[in-house]
C-alpha atoms as a PDB file:
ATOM      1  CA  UNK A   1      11.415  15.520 -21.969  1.00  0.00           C
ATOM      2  CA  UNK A   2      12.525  14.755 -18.591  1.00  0.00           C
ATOM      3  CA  UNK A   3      10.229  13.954 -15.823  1.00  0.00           C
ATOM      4  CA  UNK A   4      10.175  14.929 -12.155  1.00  0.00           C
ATOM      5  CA  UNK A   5       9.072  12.602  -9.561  1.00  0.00           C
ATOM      6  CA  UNK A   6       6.606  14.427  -9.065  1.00  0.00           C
ATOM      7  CA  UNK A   7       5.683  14.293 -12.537  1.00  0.00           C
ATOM      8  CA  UNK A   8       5.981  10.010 -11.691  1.00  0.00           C
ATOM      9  CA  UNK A   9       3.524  10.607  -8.947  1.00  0.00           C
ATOM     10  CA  UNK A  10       0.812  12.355 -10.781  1.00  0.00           C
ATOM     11  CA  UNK A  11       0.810   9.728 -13.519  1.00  0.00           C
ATOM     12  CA  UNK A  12       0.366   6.588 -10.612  1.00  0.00           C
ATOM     13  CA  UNK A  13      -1.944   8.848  -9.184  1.00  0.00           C
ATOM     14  CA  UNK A  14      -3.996   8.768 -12.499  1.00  0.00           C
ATOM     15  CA  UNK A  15      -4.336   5.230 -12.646  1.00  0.00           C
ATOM     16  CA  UNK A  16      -4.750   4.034  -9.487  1.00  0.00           C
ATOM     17  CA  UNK A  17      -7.498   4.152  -6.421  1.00  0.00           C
ATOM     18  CA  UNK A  18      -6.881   6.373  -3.701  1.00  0.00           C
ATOM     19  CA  UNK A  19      -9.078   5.619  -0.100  1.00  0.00           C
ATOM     20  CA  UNK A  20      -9.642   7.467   2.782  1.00  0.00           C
ATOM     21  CA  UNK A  21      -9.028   6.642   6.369  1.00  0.00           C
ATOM     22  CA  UNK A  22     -12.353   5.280   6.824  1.00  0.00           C
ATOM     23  CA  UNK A  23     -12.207   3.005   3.535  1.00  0.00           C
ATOM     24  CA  UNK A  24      -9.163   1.525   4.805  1.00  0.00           C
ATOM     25  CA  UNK A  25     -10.465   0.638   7.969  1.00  0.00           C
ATOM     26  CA  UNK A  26     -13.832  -1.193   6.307  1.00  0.00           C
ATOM     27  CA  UNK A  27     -11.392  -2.927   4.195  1.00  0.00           C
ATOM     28  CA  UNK A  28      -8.619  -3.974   7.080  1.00  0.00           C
ATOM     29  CA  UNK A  29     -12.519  -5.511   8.900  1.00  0.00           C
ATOM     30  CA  UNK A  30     -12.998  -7.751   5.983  1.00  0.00           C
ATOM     31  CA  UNK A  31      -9.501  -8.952   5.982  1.00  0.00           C
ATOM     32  CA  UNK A  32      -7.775  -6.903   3.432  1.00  0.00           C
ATOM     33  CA  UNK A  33      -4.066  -6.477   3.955  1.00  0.00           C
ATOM     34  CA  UNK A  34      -2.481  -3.596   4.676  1.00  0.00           C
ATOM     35  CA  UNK A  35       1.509  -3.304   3.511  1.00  0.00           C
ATOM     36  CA  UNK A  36       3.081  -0.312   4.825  1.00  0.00           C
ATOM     37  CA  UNK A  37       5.838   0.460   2.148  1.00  0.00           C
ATOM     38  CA  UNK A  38       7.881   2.696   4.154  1.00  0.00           C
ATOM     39  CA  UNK A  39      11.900   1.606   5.099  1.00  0.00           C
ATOM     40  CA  UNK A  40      12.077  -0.645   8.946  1.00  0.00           C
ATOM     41  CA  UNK A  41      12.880   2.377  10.740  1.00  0.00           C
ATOM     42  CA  UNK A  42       9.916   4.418   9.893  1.00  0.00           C
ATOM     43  CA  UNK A  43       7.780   1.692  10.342  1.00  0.00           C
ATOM     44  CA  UNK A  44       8.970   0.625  13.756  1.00  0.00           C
ATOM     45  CA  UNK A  45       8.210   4.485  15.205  1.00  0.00           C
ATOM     46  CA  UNK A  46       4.477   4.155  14.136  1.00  0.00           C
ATOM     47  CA  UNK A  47       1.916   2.578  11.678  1.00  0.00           C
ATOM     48  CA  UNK A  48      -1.317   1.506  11.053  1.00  0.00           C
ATOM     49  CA  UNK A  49      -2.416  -1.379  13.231  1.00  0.00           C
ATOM     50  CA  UNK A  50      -2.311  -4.471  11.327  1.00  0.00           C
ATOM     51  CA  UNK A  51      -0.092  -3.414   8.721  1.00  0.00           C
ATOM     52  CA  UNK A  52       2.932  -5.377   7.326  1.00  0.00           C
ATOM     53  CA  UNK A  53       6.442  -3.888   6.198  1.00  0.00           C
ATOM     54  CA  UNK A  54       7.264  -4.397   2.939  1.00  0.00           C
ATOM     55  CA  UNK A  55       9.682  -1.741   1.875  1.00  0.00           C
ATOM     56  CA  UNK A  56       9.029  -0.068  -1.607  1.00  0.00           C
ATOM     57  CA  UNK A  57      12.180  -0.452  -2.650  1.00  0.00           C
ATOM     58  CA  UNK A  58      11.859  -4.599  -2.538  1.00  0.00           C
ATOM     59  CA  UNK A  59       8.576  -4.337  -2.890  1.00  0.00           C
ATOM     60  CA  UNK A  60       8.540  -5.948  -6.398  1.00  0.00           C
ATOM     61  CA  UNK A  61      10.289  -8.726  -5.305  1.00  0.00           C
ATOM     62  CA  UNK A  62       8.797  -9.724  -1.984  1.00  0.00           C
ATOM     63  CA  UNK A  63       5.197  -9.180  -2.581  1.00  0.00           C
ATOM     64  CA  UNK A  64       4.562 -12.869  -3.730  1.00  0.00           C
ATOM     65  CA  UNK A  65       6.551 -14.281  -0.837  1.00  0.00           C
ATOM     66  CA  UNK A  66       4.851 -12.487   2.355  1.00  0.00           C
ATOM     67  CA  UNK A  67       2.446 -13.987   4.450  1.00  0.00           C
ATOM     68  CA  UNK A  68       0.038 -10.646   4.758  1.00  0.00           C
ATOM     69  CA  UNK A  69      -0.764 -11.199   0.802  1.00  0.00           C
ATOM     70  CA  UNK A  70      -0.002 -14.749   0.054  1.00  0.00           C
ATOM     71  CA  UNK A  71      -2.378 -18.068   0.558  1.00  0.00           C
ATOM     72  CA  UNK A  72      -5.448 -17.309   0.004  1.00  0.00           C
ATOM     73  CA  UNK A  73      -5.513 -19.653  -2.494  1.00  0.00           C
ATOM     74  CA  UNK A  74      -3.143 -20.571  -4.731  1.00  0.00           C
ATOM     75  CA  UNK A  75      -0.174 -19.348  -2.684  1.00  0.00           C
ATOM     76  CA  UNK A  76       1.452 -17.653  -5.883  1.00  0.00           C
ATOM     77  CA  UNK A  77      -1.639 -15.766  -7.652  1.00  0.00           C
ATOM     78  CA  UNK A  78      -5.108 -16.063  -5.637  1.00  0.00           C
ATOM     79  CA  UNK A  79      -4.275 -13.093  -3.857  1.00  0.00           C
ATOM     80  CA  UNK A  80      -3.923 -10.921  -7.159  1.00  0.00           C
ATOM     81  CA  UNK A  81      -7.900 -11.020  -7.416  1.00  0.00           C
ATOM     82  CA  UNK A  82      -8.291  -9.109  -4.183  1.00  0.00           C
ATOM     83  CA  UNK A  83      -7.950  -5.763  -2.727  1.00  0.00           C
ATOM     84  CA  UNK A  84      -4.725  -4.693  -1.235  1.00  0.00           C
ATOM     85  CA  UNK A  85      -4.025  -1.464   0.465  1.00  0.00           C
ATOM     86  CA  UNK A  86      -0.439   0.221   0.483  1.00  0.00           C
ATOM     87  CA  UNK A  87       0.455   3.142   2.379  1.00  0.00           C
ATOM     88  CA  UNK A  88       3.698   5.398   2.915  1.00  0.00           C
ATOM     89  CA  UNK A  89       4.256   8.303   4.811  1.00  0.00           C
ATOM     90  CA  UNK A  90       2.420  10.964   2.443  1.00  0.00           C
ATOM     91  CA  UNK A  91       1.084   9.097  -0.224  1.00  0.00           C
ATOM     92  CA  UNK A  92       3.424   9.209  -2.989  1.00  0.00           C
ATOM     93  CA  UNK A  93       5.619   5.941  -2.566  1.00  0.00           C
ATOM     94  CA  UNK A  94       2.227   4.058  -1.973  1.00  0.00           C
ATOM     95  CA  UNK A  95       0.598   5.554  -5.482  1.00  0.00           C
ATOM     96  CA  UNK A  96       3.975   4.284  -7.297  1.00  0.00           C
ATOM     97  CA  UNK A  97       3.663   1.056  -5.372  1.00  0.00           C
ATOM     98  CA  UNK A  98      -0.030   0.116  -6.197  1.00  0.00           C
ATOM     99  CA  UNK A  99       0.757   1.089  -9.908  1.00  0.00           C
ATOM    100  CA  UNK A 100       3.857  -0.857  -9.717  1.00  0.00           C
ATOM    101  CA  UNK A 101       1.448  -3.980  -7.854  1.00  0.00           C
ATOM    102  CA  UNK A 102      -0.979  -2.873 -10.931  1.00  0.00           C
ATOM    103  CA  UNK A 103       1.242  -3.606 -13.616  1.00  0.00           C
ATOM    104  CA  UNK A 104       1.942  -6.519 -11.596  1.00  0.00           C
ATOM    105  CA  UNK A 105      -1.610  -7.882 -12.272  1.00  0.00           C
ATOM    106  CA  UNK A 106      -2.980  -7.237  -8.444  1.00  0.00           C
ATOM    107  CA  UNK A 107      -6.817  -6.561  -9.720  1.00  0.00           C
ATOM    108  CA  UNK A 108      -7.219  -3.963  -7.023  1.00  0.00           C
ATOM    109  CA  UNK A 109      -4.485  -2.028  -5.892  1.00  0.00           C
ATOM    110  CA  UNK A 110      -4.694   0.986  -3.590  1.00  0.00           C
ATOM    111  CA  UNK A 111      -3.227   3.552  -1.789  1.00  0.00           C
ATOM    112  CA  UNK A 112      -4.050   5.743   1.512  1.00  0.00           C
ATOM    113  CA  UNK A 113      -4.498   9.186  -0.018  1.00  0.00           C
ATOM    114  CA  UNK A 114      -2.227  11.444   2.693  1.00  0.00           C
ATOM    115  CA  UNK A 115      -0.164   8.031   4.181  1.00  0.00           C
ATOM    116  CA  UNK A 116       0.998   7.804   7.339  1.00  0.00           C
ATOM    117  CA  UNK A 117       0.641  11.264   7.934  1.00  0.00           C
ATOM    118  CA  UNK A 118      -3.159  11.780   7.164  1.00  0.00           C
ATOM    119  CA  UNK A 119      -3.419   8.889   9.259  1.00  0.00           C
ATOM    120  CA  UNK A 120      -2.334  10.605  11.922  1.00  0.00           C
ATOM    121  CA  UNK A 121      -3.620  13.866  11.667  1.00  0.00           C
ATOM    122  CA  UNK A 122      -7.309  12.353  12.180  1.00  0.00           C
ATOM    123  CA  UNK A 123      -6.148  11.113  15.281  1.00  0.00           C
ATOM    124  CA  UNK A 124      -6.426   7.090  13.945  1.00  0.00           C
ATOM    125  CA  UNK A 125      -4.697   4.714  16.262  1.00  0.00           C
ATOM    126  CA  UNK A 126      -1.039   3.797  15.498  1.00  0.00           C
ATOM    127  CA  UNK A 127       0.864   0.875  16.727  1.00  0.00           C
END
């Protein structure tokens, strides 16, 4: 059977934790980062204030090195323990991310139901 991406989506969806606008802003007040896995360009014409750019496609590979997630601790796995919020422009890129940061080991992975765009749409301040 082949699967759709949409079909990929739904499954991440399943088994990760999806927050609101609100949620994500308590979180970002305690400290929580916020990785905006969207490419350069779409980050650089808007996103949540705060947020770092870590591109789902090198996402994987990156997430241990970058600042936004990294020294808490130990430098290499403290982080994994905590909360971390990803976001994309509608959601879906995000709910593959946190499952892929789930597999990962990241404790708490989780995505901005409606991305970028819900973000907008209830008028939330973009940088």
């Amino acid at each position: 059977m082949q699967l759709t991406v949409q079909d990929l989506v739904a499954s991440a969806r399943a088994a990760i934790i999806e927050i609101d606008g609100e949620r994500l802003l308590q979180l970002q007040a305690t400290g929580v980062p916020i990785v905006d896995v969207r490419e350069p360009a779409e980050f650089a014409a808007g996103h949540v204030p705060g947020a770092v750019n870590i591109p789902r496609g090198v996402l994987e590979f990156e997430i241990d090195g970058h600042p936004a997630v990294n020294g808490i601790k130990d430098p290499a796995l403290a982080h994994r323990e905590l909360p971390i919020v990803v976001y994309c422009r509608s959601g879906g890129r995000s709910a593959l991310a946190a499952e892929a940061l789930k597999r990962l080991g990241f404790v708490e992975p989780l995505s901005l139901a409606g991305g970028f765009n819900g973000w907008v749409e209830q008028r939330r301040l973009v940088e």
